[in-house]
C-alpha atoms as a PDB file:
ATOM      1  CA  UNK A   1      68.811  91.614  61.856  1.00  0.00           C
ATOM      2  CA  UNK A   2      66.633  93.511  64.275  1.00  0.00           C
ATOM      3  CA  UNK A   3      64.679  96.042  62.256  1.00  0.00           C
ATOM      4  CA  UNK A   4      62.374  98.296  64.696  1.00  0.00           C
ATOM      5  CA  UNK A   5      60.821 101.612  63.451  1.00  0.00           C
ATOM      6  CA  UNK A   6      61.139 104.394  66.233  1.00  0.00           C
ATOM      7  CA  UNK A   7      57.735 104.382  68.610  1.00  0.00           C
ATOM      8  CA  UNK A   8      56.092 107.891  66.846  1.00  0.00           C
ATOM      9  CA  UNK A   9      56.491 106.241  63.467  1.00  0.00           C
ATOM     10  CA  UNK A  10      55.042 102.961  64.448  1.00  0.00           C
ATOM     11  CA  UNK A  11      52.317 104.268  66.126  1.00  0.00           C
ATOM     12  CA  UNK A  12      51.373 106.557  63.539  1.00  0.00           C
ATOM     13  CA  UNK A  13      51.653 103.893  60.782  1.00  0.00           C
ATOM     14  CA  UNK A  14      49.475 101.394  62.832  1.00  0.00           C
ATOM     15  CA  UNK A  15      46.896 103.867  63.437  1.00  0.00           C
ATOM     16  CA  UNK A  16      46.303 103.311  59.726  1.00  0.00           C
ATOM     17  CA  UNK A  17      46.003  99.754  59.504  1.00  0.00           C
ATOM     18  CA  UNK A  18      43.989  96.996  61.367  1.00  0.00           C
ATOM     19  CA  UNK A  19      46.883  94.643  61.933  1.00  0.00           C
ATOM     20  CA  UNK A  20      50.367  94.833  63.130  1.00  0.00           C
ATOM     21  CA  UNK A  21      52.641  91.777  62.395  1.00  0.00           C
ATOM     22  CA  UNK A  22      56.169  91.125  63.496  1.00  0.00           C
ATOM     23  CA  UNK A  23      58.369  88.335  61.608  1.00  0.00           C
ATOM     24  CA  UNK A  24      60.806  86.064  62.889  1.00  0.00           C
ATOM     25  CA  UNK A  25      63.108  83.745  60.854  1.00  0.00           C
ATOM     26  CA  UNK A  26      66.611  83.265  60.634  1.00  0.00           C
ATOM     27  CA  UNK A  27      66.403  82.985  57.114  1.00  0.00           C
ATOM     28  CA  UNK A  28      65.977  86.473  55.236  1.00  0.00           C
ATOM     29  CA  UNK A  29      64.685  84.952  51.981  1.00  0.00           C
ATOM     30  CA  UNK A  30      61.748  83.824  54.286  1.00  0.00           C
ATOM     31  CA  UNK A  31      61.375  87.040  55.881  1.00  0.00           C
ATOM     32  CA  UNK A  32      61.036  88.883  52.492  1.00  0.00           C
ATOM     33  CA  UNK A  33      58.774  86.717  50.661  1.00  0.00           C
ATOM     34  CA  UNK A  34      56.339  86.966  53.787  1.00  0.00           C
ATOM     35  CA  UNK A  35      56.500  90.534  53.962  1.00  0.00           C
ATOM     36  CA  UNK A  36      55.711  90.257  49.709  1.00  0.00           C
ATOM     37  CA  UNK A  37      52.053  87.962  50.831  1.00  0.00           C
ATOM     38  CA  UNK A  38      51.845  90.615  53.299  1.00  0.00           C
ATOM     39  CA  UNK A  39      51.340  93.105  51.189  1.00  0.00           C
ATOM     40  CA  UNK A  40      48.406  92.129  49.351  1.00  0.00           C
ATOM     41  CA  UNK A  41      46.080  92.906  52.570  1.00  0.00           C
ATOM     42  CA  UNK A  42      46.635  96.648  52.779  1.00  0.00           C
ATOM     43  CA  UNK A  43      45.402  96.651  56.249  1.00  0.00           C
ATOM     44  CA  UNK A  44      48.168  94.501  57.480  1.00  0.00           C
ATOM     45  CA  UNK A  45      51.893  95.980  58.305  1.00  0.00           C
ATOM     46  CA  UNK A  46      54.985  94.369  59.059  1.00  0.00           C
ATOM     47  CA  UNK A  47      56.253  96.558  62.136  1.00  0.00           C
ATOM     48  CA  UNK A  48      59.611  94.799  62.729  1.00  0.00           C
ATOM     49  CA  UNK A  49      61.309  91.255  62.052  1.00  0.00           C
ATOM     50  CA  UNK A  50      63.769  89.293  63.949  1.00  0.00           C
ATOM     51  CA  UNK A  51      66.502  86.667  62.520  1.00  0.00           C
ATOM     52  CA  UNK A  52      66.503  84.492  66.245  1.00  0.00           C
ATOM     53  CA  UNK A  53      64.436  84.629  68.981  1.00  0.00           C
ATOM     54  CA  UNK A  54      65.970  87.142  71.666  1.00  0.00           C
ATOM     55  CA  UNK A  55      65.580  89.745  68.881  1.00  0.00           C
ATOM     56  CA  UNK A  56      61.577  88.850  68.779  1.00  0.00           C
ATOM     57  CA  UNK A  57      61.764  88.729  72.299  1.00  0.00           C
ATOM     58  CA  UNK A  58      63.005  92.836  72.189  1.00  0.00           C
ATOM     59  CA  UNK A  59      60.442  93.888  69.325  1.00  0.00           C
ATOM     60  CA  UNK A  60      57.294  92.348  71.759  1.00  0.00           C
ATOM     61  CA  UNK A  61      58.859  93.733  74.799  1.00  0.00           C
ATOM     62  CA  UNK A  62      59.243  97.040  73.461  1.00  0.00           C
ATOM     63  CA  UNK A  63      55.449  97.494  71.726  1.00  0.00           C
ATOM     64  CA  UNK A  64      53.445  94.055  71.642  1.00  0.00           C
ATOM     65  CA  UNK A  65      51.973  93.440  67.989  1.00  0.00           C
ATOM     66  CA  UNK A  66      48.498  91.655  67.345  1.00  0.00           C
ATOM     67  CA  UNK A  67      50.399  88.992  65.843  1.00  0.00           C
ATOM     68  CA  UNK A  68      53.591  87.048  65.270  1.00  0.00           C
ATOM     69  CA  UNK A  69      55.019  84.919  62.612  1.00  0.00           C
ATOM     70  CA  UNK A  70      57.961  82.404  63.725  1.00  0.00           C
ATOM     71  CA  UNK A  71      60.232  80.126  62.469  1.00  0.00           C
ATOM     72  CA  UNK A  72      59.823  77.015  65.144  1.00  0.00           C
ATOM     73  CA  UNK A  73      63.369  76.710  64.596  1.00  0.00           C
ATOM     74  CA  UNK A  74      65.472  79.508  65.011  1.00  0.00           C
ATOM     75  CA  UNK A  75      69.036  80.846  67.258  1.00  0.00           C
ATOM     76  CA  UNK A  76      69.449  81.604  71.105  1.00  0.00           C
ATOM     77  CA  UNK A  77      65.353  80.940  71.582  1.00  0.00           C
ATOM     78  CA  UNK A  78      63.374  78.842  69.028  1.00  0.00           C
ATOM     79  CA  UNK A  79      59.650  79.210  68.330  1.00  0.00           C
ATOM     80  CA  UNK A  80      58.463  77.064  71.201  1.00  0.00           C
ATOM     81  CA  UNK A  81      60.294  78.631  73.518  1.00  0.00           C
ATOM     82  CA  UNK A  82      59.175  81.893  72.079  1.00  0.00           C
ATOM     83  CA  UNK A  83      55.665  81.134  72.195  1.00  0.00           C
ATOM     84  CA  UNK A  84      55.123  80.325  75.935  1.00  0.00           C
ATOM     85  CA  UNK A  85      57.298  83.523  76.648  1.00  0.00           C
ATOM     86  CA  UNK A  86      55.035  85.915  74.471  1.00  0.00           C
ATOM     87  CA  UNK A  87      51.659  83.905  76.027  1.00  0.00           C
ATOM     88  CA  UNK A  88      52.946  84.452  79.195  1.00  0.00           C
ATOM     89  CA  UNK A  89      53.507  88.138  79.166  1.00  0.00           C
ATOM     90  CA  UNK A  90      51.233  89.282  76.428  1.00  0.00           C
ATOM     91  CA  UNK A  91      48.657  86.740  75.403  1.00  0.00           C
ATOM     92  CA  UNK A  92      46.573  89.076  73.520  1.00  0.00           C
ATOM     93  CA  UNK A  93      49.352  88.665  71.050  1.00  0.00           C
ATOM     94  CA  UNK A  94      48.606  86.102  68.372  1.00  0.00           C
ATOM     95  CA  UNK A  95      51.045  83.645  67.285  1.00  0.00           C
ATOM     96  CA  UNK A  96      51.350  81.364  64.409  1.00  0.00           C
ATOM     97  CA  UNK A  97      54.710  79.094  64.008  1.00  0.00           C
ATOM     98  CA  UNK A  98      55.819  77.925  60.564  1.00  0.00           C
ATOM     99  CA  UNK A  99      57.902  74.550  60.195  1.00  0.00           C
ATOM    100  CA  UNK A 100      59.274  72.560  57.506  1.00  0.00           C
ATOM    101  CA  UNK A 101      58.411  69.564  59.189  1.00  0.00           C
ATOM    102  CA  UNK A 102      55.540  67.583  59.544  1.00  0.00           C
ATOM    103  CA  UNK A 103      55.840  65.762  62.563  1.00  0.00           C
ATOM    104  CA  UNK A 104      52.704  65.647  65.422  1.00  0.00           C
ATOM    105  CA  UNK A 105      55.187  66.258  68.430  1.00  0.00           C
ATOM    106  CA  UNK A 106      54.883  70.237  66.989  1.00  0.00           C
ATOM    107  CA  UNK A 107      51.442  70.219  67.367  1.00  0.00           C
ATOM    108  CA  UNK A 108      51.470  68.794  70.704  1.00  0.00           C
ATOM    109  CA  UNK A 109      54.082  71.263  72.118  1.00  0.00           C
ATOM    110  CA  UNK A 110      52.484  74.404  70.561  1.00  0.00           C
ATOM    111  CA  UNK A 111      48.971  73.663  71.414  1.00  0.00           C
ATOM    112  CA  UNK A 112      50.387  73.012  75.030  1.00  0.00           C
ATOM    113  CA  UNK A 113      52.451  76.471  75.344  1.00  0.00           C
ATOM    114  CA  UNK A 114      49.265  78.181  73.504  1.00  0.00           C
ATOM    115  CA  UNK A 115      49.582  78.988  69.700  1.00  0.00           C
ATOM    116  CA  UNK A 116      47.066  80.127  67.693  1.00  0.00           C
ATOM    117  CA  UNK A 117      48.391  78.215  64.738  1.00  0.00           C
ATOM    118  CA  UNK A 118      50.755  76.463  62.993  1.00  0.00           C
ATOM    119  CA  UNK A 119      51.561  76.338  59.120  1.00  0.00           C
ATOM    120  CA  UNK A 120      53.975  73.679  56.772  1.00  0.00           C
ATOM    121  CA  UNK A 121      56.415  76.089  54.852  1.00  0.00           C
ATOM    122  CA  UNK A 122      55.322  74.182  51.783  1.00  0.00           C
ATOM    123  CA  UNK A 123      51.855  75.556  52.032  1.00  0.00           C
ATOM    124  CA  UNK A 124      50.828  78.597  49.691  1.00  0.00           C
ATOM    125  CA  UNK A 125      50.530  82.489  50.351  1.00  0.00           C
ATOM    126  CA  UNK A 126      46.711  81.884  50.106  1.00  0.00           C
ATOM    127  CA  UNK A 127      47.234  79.355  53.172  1.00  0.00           C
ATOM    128  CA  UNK A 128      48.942  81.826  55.118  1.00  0.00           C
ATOM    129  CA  UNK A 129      46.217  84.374  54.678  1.00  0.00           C
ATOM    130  CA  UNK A 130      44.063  82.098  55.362  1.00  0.00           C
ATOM    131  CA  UNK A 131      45.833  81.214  58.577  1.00  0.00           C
ATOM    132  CA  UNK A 132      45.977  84.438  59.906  1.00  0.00           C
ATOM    133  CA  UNK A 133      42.243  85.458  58.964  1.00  0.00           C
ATOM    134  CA  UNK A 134      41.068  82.669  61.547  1.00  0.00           C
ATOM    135  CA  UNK A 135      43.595  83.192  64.007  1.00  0.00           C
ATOM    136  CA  UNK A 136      42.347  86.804  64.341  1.00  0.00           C
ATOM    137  CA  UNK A 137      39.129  86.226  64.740  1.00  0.00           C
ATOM    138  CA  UNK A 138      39.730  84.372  67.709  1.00  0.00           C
ATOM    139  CA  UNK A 139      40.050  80.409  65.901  1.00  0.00           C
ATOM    140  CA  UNK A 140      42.940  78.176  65.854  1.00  0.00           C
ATOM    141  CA  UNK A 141      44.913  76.922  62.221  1.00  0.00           C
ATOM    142  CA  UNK A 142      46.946  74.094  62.824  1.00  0.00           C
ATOM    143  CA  UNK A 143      47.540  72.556  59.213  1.00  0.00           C
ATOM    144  CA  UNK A 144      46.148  69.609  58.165  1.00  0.00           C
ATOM    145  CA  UNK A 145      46.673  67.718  61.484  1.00  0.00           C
ATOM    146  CA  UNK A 146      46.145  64.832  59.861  1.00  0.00           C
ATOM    147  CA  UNK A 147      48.916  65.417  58.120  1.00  0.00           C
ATOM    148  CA  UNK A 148      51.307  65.412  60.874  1.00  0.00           C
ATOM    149  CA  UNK A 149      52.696  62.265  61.411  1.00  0.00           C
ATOM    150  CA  UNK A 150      53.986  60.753  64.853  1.00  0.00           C
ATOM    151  CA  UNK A 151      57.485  60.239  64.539  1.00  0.00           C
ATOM    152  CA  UNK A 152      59.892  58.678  67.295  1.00  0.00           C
ATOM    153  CA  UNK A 153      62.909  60.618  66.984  1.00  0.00           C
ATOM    154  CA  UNK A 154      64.274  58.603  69.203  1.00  0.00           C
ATOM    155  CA  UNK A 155      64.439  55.352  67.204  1.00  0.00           C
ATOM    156  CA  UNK A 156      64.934  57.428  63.843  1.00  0.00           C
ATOM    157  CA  UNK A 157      68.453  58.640  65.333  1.00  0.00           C
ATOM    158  CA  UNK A 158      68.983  55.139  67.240  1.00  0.00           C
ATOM    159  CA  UNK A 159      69.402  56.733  70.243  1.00  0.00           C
ATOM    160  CA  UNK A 160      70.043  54.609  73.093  1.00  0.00           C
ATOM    161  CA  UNK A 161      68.396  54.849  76.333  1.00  0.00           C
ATOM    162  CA  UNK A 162      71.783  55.775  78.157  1.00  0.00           C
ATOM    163  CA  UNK A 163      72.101  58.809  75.518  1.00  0.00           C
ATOM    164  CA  UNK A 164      68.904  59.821  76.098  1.00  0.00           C
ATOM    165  CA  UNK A 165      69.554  59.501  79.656  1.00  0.00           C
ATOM    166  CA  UNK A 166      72.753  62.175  78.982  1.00  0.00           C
ATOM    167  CA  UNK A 167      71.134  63.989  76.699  1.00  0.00           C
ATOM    168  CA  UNK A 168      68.818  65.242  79.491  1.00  0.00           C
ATOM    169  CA  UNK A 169      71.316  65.856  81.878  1.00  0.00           C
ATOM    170  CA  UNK A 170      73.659  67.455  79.228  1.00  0.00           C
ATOM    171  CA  UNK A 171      70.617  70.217  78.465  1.00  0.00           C
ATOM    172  CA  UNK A 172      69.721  70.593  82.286  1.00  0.00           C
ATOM    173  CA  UNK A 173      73.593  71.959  83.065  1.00  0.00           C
ATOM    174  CA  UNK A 174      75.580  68.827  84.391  1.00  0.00           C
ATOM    175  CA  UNK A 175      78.755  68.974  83.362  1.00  0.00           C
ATOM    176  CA  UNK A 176      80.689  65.640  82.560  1.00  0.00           C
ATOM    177  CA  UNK A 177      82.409  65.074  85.845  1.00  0.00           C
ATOM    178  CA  UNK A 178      78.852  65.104  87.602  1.00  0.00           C
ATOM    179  CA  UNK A 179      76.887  62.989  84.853  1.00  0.00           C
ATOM    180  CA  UNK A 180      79.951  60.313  85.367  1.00  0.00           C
ATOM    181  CA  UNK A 181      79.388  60.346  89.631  1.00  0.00           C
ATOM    182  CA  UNK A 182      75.873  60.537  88.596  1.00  0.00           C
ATOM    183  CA  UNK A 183      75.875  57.221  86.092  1.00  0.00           C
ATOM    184  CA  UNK A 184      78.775  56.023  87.957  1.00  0.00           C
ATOM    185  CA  UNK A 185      80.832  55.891  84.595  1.00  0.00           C
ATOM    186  CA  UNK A 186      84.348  57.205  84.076  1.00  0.00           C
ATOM    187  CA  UNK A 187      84.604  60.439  82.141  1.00  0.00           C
ATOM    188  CA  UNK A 188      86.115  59.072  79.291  1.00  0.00           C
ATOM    189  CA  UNK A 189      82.818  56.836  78.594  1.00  0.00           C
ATOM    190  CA  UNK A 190      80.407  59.932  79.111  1.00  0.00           C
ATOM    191  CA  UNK A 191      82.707  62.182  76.259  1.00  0.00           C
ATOM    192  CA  UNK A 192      82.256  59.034  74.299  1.00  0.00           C
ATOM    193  CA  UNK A 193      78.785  58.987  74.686  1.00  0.00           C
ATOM    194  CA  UNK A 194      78.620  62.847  73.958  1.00  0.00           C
ATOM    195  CA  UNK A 195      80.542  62.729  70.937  1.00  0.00           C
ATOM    196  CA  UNK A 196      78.553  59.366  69.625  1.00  0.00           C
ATOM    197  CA  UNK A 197      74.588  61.994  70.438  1.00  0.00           C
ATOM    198  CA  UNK A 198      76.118  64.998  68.250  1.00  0.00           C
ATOM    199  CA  UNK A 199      77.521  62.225  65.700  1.00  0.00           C
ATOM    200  CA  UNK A 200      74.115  60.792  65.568  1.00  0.00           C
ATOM    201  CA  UNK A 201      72.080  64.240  65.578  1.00  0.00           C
ATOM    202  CA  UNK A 202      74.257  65.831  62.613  1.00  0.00           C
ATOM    203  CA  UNK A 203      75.130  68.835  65.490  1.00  0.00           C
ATOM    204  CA  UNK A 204      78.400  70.416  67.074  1.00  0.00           C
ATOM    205  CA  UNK A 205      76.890  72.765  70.393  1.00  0.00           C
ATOM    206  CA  UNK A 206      74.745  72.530  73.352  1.00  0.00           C
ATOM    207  CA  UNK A 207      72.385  74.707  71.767  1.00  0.00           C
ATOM    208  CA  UNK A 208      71.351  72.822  69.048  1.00  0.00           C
ATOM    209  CA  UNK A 209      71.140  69.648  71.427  1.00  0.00           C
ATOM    210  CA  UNK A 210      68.798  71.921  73.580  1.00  0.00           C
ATOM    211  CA  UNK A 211      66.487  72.230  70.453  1.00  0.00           C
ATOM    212  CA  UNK A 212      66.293  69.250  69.430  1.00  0.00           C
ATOM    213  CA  UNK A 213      65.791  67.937  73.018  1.00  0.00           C
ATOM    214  CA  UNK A 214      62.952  70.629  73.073  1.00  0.00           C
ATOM    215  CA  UNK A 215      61.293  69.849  69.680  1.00  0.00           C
ATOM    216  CA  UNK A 216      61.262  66.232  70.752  1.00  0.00           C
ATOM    217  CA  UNK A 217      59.704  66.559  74.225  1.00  0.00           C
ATOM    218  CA  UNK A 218      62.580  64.970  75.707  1.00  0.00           C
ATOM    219  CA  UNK A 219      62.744  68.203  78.344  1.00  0.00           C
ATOM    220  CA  UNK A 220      59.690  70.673  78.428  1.00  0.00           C
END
């Protein structure tokens, strides 16, 4: 839930401390233990936390922190998306994006919309400090590169290139009755197609198609 301390109280807390931090995850057990590593630098203070990414949106619109912690995956606007918003309008805002995944396609994206860093979920609290000591002092932390492995999503699904082809078209707005006159297939073939992508994908909306179309590069 959106937790934002009224402006006087924020201020006057930060005028204590060297480092305000906003969270963002949709999971609270991940938002409390980070606020729990937080605390062992006394100059750092959580000013607000977010469970999706319109809420982090609010909290940086409303008084920019010096950095941000994000879930890459998250509701209504995932970390990606999140990123090149808050580089766009504030990019003295540091931002470091935390992901359960290990795949290079991350790295790729983030680096391109302009994270500072980027941090496995598996890694320890002394990682994350770590992480955010070099990303304040102006360096980038992207974990263990080498570690992230290129992975066609594509193939591991067995997408075909016709689903691709409709998942793009799906994400970009066309509704069935134009992807059919645009494919020149019936209807009927392009719900089949639709309903064989979610099968495949393990989803059931158009937003999670959109972020997995995003966290796959199949639409920037």
């Amino acid at each position: 839930m959106l937790q934002l301390k009224g402006l006087h109280l924020l201020l006057k807390l930060y005028a204590m401390h060297d480092l305000l931090i906003y969270i963002a995850d949709d999971h609270g057990i991940v938002v409390d233990g980070l606020k729990e590593i937080l605390k062992a630098v006394p100059q750092y203070i959580v000013g607000g936390t977010a469970n999706n990414g319109e809420e982090l949106i609010g909290l940086v619109t409303n008084y920019p922190p010096d950095l941000v912690i994000l879930d890459i995956n998250m509701p209504k606007m995932n970390g990606i998306q999140c990123t090149d918003w808050i580089k766009k309008f504030f990019p003295k805002t540091k931002v470091i994006i935390l992901t359960m995944f290990p795949e290079r396609t991350y790295i790729d994206q983030l680096i391109k919309v302009g994270a500072d860093g980027c941090l496995l979920k598996s890694r320890g609290s002394q990682d994350l400090l770590e992480a955010i000591d070099r990303v304040v002092s102006n360096k980038s932390y992207f974990d263990s590169i080498k570690d992230f492995v290129e992975k066609d999503n594509h193939k591991v699904y067995n997408l075909s290139e016709r689903e691709l082809e409709i998942i793009k078209l799906i994400v970009y707005g066309s509704t069935t009755i134009e992807i059919a006159n645009q494919l020149y297939l019936s209807e009927h073939t392009i719900k089949t197609h639709r309903k064989n992508i979610f099968r495949k994908l393990s989803i059931s909306s158009i937003s999670q198609l959109d972020t997995f179309s995003i966290n796959n590069g199949l639409i920037s």
